[in-house]
Protein backbone atom coordinates (compact mmCIF):
# COMPACT_ATOMS: atom_id res chain seq x y z
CA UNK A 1 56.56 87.69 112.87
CA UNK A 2 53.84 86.68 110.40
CA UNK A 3 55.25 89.00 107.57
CA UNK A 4 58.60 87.71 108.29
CA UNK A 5 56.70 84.28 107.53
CA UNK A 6 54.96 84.80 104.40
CA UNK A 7 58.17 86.76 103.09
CA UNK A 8 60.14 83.56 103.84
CA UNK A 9 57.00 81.34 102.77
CA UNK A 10 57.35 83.39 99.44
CA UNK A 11 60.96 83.56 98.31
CA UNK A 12 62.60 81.37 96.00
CA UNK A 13 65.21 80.63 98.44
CA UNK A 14 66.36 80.66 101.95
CA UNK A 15 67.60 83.72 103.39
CA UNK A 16 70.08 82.34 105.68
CA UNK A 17 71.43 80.57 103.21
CA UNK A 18 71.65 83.41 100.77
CA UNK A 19 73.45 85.04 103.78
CA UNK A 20 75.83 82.55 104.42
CA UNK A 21 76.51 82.25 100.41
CA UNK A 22 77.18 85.84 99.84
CA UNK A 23 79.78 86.26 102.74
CA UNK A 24 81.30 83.37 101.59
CA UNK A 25 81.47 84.77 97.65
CA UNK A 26 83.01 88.03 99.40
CA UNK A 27 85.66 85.74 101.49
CA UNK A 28 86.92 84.50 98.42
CA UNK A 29 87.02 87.79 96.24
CA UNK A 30 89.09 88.92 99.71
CA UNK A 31 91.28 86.09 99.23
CA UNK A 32 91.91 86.65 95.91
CA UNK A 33 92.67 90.52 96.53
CA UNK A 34 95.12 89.25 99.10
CA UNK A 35 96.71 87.48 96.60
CA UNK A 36 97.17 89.24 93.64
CA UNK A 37 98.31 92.18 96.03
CA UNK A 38 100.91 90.08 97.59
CA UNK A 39 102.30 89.30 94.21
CA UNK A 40 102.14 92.53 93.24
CA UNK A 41 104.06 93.68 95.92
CA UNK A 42 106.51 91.57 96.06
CA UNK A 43 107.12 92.21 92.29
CA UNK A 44 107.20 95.39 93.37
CA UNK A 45 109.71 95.16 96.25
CA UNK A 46 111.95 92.68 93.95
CA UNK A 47 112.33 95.07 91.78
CA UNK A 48 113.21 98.04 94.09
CA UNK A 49 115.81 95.35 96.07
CA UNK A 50 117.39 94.79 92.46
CA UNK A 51 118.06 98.43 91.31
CA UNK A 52 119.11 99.59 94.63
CA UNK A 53 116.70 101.73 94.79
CA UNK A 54 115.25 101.03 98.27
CA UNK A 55 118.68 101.01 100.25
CA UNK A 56 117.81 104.52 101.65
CA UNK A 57 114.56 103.59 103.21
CA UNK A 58 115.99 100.44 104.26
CA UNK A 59 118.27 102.11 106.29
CA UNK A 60 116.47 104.89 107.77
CA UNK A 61 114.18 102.04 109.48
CA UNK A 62 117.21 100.07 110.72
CA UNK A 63 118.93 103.35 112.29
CA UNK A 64 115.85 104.72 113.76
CA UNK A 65 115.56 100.88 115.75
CA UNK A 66 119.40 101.78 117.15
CA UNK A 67 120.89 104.02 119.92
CA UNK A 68 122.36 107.02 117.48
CA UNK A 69 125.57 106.81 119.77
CA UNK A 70 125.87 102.90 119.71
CA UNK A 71 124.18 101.30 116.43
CA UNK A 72 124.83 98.05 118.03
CA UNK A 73 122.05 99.04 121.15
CA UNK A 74 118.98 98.72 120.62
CA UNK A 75 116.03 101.33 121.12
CA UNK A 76 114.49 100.37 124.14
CA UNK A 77 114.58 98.80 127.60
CA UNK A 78 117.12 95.66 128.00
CA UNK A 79 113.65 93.61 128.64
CA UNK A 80 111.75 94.55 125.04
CA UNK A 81 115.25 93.35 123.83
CA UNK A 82 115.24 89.87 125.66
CA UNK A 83 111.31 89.32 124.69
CA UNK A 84 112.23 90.11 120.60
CA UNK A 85 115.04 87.36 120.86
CA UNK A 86 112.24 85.00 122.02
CA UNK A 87 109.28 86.25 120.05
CA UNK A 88 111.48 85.86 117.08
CA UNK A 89 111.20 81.97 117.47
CA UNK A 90 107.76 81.94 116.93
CA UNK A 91 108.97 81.86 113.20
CA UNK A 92 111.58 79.43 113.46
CA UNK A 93 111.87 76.48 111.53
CA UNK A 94 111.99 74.54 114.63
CA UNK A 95 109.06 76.08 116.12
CA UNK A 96 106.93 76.16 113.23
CA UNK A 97 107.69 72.39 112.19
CA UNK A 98 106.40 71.51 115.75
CA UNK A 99 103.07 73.41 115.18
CA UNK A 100 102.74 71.79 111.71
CA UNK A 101 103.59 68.39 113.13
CA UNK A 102 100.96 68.85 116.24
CA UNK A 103 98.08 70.11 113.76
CA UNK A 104 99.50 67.35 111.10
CA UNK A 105 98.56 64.82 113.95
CA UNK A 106 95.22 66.20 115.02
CA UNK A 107 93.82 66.50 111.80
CA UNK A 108 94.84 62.31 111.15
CA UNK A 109 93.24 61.99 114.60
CA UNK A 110 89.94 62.78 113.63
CA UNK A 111 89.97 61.22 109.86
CA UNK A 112 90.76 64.42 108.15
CA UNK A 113 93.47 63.01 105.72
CA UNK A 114 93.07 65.17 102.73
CA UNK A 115 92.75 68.52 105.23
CA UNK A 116 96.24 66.67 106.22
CA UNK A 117 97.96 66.21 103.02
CA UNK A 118 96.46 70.24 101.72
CA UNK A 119 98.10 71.20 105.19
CA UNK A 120 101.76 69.31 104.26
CA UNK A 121 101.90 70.66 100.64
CA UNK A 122 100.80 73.95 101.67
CA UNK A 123 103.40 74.52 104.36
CA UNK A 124 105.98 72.56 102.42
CA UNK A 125 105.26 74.29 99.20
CA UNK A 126 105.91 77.42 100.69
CA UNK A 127 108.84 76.90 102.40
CA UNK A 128 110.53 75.44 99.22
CA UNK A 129 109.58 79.03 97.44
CA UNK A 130 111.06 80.44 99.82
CA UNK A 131 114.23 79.23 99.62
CA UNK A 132 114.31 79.64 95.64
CA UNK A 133 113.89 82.88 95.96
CA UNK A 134 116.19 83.35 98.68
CA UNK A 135 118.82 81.85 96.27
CA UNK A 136 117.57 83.52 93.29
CA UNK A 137 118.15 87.13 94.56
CA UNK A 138 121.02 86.41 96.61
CA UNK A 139 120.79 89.60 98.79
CA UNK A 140 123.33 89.95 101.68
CA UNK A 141 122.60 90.40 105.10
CA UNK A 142 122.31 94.28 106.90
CA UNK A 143 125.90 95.30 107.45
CA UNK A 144 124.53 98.96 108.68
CA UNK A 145 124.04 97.56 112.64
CA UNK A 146 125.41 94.59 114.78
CA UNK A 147 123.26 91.26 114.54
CA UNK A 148 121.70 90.65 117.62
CA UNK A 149 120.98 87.03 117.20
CA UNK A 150 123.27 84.49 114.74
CA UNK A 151 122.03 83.84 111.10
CA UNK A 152 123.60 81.90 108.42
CA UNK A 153 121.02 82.17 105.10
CA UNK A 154 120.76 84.88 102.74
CA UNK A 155 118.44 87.93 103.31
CA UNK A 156 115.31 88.58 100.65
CA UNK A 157 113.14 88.03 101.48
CA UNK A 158 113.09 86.65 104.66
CA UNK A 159 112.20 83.49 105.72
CA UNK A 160 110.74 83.96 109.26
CA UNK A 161 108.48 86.24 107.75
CA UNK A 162 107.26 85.10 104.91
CA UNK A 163 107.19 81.17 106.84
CA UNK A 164 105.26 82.79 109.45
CA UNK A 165 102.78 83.82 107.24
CA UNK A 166 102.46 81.25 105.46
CA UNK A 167 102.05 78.73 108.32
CA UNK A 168 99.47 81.14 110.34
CA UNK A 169 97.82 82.36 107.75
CA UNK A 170 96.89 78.15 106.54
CA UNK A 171 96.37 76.84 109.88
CA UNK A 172 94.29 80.04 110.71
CA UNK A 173 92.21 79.92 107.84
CA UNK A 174 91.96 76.06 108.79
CA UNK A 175 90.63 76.16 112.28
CA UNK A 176 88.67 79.39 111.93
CA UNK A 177 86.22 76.74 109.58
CA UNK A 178 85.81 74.68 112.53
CA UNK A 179 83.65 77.44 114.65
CA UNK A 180 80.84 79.24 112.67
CA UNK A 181 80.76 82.17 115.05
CA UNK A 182 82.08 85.02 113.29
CA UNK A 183 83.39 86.35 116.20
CA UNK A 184 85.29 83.47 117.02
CA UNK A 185 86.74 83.65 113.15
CA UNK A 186 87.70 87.16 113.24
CA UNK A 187 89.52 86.26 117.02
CA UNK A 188 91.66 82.93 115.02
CA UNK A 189 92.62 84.87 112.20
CA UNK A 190 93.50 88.27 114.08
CA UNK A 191 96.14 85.53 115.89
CA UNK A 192 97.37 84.24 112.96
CA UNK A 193 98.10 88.07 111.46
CA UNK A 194 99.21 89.11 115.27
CA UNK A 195 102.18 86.62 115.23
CA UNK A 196 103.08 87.22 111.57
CA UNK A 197 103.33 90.81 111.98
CA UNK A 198 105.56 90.14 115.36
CA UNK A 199 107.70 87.75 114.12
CA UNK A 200 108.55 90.13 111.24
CA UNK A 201 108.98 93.59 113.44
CA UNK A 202 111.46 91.14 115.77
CA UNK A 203 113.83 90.22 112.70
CA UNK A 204 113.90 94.14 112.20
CA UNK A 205 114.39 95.29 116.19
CA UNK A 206 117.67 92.30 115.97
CA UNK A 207 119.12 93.81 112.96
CA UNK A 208 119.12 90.82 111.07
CA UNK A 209 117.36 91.70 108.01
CA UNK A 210 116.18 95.17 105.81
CA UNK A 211 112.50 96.33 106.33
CA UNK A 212 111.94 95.04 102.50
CA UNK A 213 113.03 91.72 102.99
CA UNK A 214 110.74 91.71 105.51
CA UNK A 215 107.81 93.52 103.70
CA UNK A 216 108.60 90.90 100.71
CA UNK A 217 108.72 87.91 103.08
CA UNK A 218 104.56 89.12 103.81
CA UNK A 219 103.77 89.68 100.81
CA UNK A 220 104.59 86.08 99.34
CA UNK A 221 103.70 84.27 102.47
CA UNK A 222 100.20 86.21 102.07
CA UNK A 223 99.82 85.38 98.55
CA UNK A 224 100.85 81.42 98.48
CA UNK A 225 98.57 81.07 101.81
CA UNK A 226 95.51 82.45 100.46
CA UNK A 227 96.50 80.90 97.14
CA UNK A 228 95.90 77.37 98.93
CA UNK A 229 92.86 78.51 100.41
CA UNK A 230 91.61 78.76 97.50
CA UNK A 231 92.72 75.86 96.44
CA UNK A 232 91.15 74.14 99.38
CA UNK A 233 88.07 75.69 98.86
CA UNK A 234 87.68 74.44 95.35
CA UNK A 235 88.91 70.48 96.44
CA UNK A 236 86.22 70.78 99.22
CA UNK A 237 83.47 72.00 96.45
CA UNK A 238 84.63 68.56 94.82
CA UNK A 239 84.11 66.61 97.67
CA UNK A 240 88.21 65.75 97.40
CA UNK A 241 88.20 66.97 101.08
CA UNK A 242 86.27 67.10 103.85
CA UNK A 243 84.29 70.12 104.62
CA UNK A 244 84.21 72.15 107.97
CA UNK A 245 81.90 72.54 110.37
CA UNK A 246 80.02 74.96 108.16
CA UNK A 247 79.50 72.89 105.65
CA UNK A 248 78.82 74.23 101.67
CA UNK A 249 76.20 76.74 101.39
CA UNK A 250 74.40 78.36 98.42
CA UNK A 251 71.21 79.60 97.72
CA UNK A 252 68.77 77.18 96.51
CA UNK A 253 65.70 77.16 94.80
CA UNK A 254 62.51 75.46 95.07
């Protein structure tokens, strides 16, 4: 206890701090991995989707989710089939304008205004990206197997997904600041990537879009949410917005 003392007594900074500082340098080196690897792959993708290229692998996915002897059945018990049609809203405009709206309201509850606005443009950013790039690659539904729920929009990438991730991703990333526990973090955001990932295996099990407009739909709605975390991050450093409950660290000397 004593050496831990004069170590402490000795340092040019605090080691907690320092702690708290470096895991939040590696967050943000994370973030920006996540988001230069979205892009990437969704360059990627585009480019596959535009050649042709991926249509085999595409389908292969799509058959193996159908009875061989009935492509419009389903793999699976009648139930898994009932709970994809309603797991499926969980990345539905309706649904996800409702969680925006709630969070919207909570955050102007407690005098978070600027969280508020960051929160708006986000979500709203991203769901005007993704409908410009729904129109600029004008990809057709899946004609390969019967539709098991009604769509009207084009198909790359899709929406659901790539809304899903960018709505859990920013409101995960949001409330896991308001708890310091790691633990507590890692549970928020696992959530967040839970429902993203089911929302986009559910638009595959109906038939309603290819695996790459779903893999696509990820990858953007990864990238343009950890793009505004960042973005956050560095209008909080300002003082533009309020900070969480952790606060800004940094090692400090003196």
């Amino acid at each position: 206890m004593q050496y831990k003392t004069a170590v402490k007594r000795y340092l040019p900074f605090d080691l907690s701090r320092a702690s708290q500082w470096a895991a939040r340098e590696i967050g943000i080196l994370a973030a920006l991995a996540v988001a230069a690897g979205g892009v990437l792959g969704f360059i990627a993708l585009a480019d596959e989707v535009r050649e042709g290229e991926i249509r085999d692998f595409d389908s292969a996915i799509l058959l193996a989710l159908r009875n061989p002897a009935d492509h419009a059945d389903p793999i699976g018990p009648q139930w898994l089939e009932i709970a994809m049609r309603d797991l499926t809203s969980f990345g539905s405009v309706s649904v996800l304008t409702f969680m925006v709206a709630a969070v919207l309201g909570y955050l102007l509850l407690i005098r978070k205004r600027g969280a508020a606005l960051l929160v708006l443009v986000s979500i709203g950013g991203g769901t005007a990206l993704s409908s410009l790039l729904k129109f600029g690659f004008d990809r057709p539904r899946p004609d390969l197997v019967a539709h098991l729920v009604d769509i009207h929009t084009l198909s790359f990438p899709s929406g659901h997904a790539m809304l899903s991730a960018v709505t859990y991703l920013t409101l995960g990333a949001l409330l896991a600041r308001v708890d310091a526990r790691r633990a507590v973090k890692f549970y928020i955001l696992g959530v967040a990537v839970a429902l993203t990932l089911v929302v986009g295996i559910s638009r595959l099990y109906l038939g309603v879009h290819w695996p790459s407009d779903v893999l696509a739909g990820w990858c953007a709605g990864a990238a343009w949410a950890m793009f505004c975390w960042l973005v956050a991050l560095v209008l909080q450093r300002r003082g533009t917005i309020a900070p969480g409950a952790e606060g800004e660290v940094g090692p400090k000397t003196g």
